[in-house]
C-alpha atoms as a PDB file:
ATOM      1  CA  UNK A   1      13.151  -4.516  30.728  1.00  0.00           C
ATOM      2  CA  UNK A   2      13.638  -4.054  27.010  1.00  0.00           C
ATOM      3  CA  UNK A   3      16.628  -4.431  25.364  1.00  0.00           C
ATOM      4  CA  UNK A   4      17.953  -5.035  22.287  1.00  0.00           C
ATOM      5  CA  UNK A   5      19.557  -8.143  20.712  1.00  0.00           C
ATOM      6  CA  UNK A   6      21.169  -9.233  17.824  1.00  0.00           C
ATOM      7  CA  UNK A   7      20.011 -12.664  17.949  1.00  0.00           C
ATOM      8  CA  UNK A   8      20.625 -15.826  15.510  1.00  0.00           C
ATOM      9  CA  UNK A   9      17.198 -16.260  14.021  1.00  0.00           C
ATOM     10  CA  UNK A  10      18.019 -19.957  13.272  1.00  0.00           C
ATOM     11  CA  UNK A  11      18.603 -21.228  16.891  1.00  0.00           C
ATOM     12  CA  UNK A  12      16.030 -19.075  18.622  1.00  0.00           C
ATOM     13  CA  UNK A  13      13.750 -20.783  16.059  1.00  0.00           C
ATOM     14  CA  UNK A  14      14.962 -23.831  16.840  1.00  0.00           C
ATOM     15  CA  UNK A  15      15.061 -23.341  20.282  1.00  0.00           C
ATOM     16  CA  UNK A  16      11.390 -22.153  20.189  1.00  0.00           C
ATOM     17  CA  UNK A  17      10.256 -25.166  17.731  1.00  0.00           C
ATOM     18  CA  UNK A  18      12.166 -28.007  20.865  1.00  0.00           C
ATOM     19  CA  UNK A  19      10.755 -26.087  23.700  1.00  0.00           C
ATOM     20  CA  UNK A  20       7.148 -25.175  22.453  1.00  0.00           C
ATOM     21  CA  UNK A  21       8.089 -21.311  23.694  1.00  0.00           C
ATOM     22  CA  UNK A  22       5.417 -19.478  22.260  1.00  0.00           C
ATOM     23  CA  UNK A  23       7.104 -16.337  21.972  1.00  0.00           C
ATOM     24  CA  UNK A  24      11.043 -15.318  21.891  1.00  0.00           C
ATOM     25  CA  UNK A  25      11.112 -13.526  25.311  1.00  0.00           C
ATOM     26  CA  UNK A  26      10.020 -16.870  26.487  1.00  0.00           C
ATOM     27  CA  UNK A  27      12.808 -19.092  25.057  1.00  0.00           C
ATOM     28  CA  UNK A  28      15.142 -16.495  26.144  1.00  0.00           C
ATOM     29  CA  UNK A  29      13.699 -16.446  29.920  1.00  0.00           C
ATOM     30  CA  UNK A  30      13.568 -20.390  29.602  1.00  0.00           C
ATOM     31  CA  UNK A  31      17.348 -20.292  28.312  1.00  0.00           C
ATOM     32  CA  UNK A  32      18.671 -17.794  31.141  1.00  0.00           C
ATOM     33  CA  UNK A  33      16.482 -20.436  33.819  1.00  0.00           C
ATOM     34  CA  UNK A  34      18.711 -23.440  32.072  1.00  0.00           C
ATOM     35  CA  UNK A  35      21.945 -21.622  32.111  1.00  0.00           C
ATOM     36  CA  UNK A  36      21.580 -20.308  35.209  1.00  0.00           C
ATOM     37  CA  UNK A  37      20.575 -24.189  36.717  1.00  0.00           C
ATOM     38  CA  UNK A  38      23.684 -25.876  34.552  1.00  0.00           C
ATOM     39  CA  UNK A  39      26.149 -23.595  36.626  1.00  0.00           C
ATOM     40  CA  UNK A  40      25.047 -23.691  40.138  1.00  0.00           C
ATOM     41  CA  UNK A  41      24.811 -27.987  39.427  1.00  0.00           C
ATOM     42  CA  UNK A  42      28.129 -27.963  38.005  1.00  0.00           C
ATOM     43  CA  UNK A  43      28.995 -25.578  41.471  1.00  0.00           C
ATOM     44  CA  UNK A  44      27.626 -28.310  43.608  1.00  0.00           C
ATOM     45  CA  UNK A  45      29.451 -31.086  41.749  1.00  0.00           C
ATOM     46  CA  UNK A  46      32.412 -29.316  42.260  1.00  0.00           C
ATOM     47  CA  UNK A  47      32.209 -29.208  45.640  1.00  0.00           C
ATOM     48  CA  UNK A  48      32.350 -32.816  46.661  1.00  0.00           C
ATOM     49  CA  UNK A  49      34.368 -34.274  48.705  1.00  0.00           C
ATOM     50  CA  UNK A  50      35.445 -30.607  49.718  1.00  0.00           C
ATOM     51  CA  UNK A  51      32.782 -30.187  52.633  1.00  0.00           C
ATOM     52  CA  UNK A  52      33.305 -32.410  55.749  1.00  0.00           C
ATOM     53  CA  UNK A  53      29.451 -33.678  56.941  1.00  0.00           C
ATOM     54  CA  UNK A  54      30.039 -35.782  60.281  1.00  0.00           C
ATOM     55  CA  UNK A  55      26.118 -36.767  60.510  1.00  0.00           C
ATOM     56  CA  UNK A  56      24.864 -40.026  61.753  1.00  0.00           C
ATOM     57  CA  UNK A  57      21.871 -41.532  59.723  1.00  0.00           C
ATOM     58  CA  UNK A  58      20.574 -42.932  61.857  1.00  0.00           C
ATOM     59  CA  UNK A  59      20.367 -40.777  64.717  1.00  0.00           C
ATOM     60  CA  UNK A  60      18.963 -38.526  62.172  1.00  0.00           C
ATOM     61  CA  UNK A  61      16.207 -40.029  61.261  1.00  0.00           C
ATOM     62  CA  UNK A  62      15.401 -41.059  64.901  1.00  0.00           C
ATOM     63  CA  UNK A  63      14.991 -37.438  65.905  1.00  0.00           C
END
């Protein structure tokens, strides 16, 4: 999909110079991926303690 962007030169440079991105659509896609990752961990992380689990290791692992 194309669409334009009014990017800041300086960090997508920057960007593309720490992740070896060979191309700005790449750093962007790679960028999107991160973002994307950060907010479903921080979901997760969230979440603890809020989910009740009543497993058994052991019996677990012995099935």
């Amino acid at each position: 999909m194309r669409t334009t962007l009014d990017l800041n030169e300086t960090l997508l440079d920057e960007a593309m110079k720490w992740t070896g991105a060979p191309t700005k659509t790449s750093v962007i896609n790679e960028a999107l991926k991160q973002i994307i990752k950060e907010k479903k961990r921080m979901r997760l992380i969230e979440m603890a303690g809020k989910v009740k689990l009543d497993v058994d290791i052991d019996v677990t692992r012995n099935r």
